[in-house]
Protein backbone atom coordinates (compact mmCIF):
# COMPACT_ATOMS: atom_id res chain seq x y z
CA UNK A 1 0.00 0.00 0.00
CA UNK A 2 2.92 2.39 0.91
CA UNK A 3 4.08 2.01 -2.48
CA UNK A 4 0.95 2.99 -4.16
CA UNK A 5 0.46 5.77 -2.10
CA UNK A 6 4.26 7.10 -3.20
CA UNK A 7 3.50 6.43 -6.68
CA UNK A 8 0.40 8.25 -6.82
CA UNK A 9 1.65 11.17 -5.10
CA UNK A 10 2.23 14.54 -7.65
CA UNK A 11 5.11 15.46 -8.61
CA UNK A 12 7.01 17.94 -6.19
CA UNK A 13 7.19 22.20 -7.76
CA UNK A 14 10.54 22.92 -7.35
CA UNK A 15 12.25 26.11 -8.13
CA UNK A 16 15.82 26.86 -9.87
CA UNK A 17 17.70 29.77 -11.15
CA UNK A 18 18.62 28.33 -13.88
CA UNK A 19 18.43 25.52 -15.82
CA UNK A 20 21.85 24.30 -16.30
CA UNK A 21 22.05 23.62 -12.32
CA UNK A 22 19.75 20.41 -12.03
CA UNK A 23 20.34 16.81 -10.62
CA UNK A 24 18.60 13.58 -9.38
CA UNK A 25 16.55 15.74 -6.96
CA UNK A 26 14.48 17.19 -10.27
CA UNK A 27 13.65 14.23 -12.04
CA UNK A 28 9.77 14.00 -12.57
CA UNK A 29 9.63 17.35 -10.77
CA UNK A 30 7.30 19.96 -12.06
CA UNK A 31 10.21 23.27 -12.40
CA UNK A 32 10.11 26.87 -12.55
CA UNK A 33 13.42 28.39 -13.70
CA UNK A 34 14.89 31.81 -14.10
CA UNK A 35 15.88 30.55 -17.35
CA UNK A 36 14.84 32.20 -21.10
CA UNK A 37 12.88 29.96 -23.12
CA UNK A 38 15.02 29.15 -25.89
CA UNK A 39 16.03 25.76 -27.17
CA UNK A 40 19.36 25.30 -25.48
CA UNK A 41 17.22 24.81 -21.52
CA UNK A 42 14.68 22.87 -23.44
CA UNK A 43 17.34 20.75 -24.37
CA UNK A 44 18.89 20.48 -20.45
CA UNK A 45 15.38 20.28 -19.38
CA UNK A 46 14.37 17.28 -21.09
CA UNK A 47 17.35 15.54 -20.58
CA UNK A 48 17.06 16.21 -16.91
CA UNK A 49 13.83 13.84 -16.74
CA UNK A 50 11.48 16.79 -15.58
CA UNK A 51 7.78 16.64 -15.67
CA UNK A 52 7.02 20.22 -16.71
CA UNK A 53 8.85 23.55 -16.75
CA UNK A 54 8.20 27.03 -16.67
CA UNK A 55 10.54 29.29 -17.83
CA UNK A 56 11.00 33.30 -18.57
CA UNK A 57 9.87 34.83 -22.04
CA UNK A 58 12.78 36.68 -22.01
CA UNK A 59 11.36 39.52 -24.32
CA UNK A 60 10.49 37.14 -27.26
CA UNK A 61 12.95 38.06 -29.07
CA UNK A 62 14.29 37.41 -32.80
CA UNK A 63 11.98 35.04 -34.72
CA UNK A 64 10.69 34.51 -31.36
CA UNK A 65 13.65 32.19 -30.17
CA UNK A 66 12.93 33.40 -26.43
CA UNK A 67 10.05 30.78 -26.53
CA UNK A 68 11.03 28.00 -29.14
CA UNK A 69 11.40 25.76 -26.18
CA UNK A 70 7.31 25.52 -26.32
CA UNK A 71 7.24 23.61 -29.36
CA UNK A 72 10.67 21.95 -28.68
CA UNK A 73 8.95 20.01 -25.52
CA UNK A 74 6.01 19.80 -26.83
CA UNK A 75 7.19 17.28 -29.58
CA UNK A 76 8.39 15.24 -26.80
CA UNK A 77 5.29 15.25 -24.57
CA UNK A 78 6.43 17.32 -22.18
CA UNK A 79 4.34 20.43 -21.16
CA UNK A 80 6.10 24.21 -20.38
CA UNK A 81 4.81 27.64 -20.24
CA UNK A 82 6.88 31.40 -20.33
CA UNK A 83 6.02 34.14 -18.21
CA UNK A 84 6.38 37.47 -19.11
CA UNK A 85 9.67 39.23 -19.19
CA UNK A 86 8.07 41.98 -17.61
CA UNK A 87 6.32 40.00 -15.07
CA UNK A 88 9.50 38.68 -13.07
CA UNK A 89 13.31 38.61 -13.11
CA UNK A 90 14.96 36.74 -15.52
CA UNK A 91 17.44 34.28 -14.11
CA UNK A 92 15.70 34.43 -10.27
CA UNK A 93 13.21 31.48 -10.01
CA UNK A 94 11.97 32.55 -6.72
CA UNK A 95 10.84 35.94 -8.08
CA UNK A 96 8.93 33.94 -10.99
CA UNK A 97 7.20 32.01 -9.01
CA UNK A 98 6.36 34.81 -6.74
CA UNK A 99 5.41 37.32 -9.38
CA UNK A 100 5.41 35.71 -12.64
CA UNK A 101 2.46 36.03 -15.24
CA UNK A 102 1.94 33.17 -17.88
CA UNK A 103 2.30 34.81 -21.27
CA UNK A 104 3.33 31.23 -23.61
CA UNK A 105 2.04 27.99 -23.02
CA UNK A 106 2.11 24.55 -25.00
CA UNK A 107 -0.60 22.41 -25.99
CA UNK A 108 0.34 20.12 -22.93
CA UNK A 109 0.45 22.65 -20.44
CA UNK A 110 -3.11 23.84 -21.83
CA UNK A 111 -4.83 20.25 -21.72
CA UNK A 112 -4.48 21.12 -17.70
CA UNK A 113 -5.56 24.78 -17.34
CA UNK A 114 -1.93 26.91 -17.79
CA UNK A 115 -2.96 30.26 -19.88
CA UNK A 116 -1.70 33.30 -20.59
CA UNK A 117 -2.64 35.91 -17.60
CA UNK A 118 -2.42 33.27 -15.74
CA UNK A 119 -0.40 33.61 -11.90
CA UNK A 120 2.71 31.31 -12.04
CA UNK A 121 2.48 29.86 -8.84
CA UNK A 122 -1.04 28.67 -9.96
CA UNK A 123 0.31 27.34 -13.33
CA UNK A 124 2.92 25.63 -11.58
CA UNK A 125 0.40 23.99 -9.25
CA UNK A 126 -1.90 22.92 -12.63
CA UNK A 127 1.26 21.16 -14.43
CA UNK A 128 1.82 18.89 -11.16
CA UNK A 129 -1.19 16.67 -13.51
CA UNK A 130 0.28 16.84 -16.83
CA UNK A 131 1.05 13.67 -18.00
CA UNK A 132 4.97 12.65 -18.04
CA UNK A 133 6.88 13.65 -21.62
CA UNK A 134 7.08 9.99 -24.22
CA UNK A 135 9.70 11.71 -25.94
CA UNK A 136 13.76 11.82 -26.11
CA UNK A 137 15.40 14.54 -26.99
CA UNK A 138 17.49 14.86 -29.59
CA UNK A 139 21.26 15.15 -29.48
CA UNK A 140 22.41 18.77 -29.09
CA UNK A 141 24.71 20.30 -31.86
CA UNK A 142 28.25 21.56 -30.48
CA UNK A 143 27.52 24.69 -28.32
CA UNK A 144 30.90 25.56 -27.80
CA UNK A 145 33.14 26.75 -31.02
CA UNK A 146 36.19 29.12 -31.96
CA UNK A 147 34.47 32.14 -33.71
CA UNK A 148 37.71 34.18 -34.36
CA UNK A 149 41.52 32.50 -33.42
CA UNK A 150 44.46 34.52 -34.94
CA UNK A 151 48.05 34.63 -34.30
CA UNK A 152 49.10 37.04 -30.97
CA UNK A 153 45.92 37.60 -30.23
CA UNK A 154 42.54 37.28 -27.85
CA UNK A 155 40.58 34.16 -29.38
CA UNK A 156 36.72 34.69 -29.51
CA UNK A 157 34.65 31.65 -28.25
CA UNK A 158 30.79 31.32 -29.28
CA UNK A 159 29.05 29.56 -26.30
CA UNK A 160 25.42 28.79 -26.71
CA UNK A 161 24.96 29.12 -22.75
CA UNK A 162 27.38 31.07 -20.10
CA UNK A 163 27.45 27.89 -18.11
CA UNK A 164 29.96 26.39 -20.87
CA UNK A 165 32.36 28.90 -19.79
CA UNK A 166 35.35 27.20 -17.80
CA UNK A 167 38.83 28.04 -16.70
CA UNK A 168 40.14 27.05 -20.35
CA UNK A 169 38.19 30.83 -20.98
CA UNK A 170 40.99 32.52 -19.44
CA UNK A 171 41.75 35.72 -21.41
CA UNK A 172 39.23 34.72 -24.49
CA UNK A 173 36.47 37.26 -25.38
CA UNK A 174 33.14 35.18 -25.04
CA UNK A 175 29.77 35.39 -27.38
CA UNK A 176 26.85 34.13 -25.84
CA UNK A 177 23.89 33.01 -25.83
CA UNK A 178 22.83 33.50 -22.64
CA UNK A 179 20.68 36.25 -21.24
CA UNK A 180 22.74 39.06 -19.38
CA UNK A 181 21.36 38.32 -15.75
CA UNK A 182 22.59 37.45 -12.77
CA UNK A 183 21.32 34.35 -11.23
CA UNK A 184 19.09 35.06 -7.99
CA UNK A 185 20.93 38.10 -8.10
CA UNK A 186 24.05 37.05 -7.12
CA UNK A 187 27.51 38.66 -8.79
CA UNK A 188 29.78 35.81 -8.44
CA UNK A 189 27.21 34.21 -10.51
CA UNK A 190 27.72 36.39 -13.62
CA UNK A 191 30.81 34.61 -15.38
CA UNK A 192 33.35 31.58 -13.92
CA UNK A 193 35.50 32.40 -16.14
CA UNK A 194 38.38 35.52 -16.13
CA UNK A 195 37.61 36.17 -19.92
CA UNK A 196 38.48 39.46 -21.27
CA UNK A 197 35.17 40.08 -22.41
CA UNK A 198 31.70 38.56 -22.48
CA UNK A 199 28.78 39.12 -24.91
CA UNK A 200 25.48 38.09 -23.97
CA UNK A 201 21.54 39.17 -24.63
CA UNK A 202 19.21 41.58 -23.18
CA UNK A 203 16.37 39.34 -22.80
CA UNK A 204 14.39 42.75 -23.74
CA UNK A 205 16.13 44.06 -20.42
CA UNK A 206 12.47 43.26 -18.33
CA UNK A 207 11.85 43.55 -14.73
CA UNK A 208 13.62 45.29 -12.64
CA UNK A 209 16.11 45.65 -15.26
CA UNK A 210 17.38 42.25 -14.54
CA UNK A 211 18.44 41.32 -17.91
CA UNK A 212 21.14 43.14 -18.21
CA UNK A 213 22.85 42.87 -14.25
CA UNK A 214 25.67 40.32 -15.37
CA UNK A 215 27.44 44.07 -16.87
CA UNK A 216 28.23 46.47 -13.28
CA UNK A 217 29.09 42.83 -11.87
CA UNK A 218 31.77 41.89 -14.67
CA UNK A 219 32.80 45.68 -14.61
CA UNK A 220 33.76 45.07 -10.83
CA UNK A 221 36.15 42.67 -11.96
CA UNK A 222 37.29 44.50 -14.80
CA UNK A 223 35.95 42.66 -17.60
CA UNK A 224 34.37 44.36 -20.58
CA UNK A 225 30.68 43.10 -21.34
CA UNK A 226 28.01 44.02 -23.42
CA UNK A 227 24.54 42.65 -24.55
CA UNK A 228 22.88 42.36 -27.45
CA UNK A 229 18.76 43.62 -28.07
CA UNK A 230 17.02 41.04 -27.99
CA UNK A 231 14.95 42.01 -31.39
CA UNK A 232 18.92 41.36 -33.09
CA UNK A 233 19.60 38.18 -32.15
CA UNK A 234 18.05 34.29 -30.81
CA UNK A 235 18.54 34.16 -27.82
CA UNK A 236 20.48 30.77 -26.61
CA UNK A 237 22.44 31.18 -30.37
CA UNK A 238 25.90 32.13 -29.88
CA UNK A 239 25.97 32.18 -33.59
CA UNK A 240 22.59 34.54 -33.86
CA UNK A 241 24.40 37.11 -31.48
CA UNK A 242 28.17 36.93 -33.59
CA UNK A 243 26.65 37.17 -36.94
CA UNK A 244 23.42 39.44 -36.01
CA UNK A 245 23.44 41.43 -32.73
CA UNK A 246 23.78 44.58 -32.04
CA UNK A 247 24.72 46.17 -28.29
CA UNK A 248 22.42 47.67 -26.35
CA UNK A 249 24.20 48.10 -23.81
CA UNK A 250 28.01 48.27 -22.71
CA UNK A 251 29.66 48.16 -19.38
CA UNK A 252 32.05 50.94 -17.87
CA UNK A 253 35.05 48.98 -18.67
CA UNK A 254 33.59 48.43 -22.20
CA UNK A 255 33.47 52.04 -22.53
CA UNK A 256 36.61 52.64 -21.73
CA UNK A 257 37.67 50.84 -24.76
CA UNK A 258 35.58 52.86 -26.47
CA UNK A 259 32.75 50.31 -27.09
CA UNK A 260 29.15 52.14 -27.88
CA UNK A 261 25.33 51.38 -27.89
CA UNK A 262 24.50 50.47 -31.58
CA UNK A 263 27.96 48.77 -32.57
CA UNK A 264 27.72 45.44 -34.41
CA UNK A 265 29.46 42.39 -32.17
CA UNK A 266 31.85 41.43 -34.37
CA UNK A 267 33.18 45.01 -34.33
CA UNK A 268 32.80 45.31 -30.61
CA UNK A 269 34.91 42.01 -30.48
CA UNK A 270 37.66 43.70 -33.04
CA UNK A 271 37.60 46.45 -30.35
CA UNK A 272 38.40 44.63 -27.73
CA UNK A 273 41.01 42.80 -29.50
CA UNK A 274 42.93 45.94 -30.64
CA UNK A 275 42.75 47.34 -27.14
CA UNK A 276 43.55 44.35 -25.03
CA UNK A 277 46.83 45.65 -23.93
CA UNK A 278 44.25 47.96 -21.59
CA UNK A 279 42.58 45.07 -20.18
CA UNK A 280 45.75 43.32 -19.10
């Protein structure tokens, strides 16, 4: 009987920062994470064995990439919703689930109730009964590559998520993918890497401002940053943001350099490069 009982009891709500920092604990667990909906955490969320996930709109974006993870999961069963980027702080579950407002939500998540307008806390409570995902996902291209590598100087890394950055990062100027907030708020969160720079997006910059907090932290420890309006590149495509994005905004020790709102990233990389004498 104790068995039955544990097997029909629903799945716990459980709340996360980000994505990219899951483990046994979240398997069949129903998740709301500071995340942006792009396909990169749909990817870490289905291969983390959740139930259902929530994650943050962040702004839409380019060809709407801050929500392809709806239609990502929902080809493998599993049911998610967005709230607004205006609703709650990117990258701060706790604040989503305290504040959040569904704007997105898949055909899964809709067979139980979720909806846009909808509080998060409540959606999270209706996806505790969606059914478990029948799917696998796919194998995830290479989200780490060399954008830029020449002799003598700075080599520029794409990384589809800021939590590929390592200690091999070390002096490299970074592209992201990733939205430009801190996690929970928290600066030593912002890069683990000493790069020389860091690109990343404004997840359409939202409440509080919070998509664009990883730039006074990274400034403190004198690395130049920028992001990247949303509306120029997919968010979660390192690629998107070297090839398309443009800043929107630039940290003190980018300025210095003399990086500017409006410059393309490749040129804001080129910057950086000719200047890195300043940064050493």
């Amino acid at each position: 009987m104790g068995a039955e009982v544990a097997a029909a009891r629903p799945p716990a709500v459980m709340v996360a920062d980000s994505v990219t920092r899951l483990g046994a604990q979240h398997v069949d667990a129903v998740l709301v994470a500071g995340s942006h909906g792009g396909l990169y955490p749909a990817f870490v969320a289905a291969k983390a064995g959740l139930r259902a996930i929530v994650l943050n709109d962040a702004g839409v974006g380019k060809e709407q990439a801050g929500i392809a993870a709806l239609a990502y999961l929902e080809r493998l069963g599993m049911a998610a919703a967005v709230v607004g980027y205006m609703s709650a702080r990117i990258g701060d579950g706790a604040d989503m689930l305290a504040r959040g407002r569904i704007s997105h939500a898949n055909a899964p998540a809709q067979l139980v109730g979720v909806r846009p307008g909808l509080r998060c806390d409540e959606a999270a409570q209706l996806l505790t009964s969606a059914p478990p995902p029948t799917g696998v996902p796919p194998s995830y291209e290479e989200a780490r590559f060399p954008l830029r590598e020449g002799s003598g100087e700075p080599a520029v890394w794409g990384l589809d998520s800021n939590a590929l950055a390592g200690s091999q990062d070390r002096g490299r100027i970074l592209v992201t993918g990733s939205h430009g907030g801190l996690l929970g708020g928290r600066p030593e969160t912002a890069l683990k890497a000493d790069a020389l720079a860091a690109v990343y997006n404004d997840a359409g910059v939202g409440a509080d401002g919070a998509g664009v907090t990883r730039l006074p932290a990274l400034a403190a420890r004198g690395i130049a940053a920028a992001t990247v309006d949303c509306q120029t590149a997919r968010i979660g495509d390192a690629c998107s943001t070297w090839e398309t994005g443009i800043a929107s905004h630039v940290n003190d020790v980018a300025v210095g350099l003399g990086a500017r709102v409006g410059m393309r990233v490749q040129d804001f990389t080129a910057l950086v490069i000719a200047r890195s004498g300043q940064l050493r």
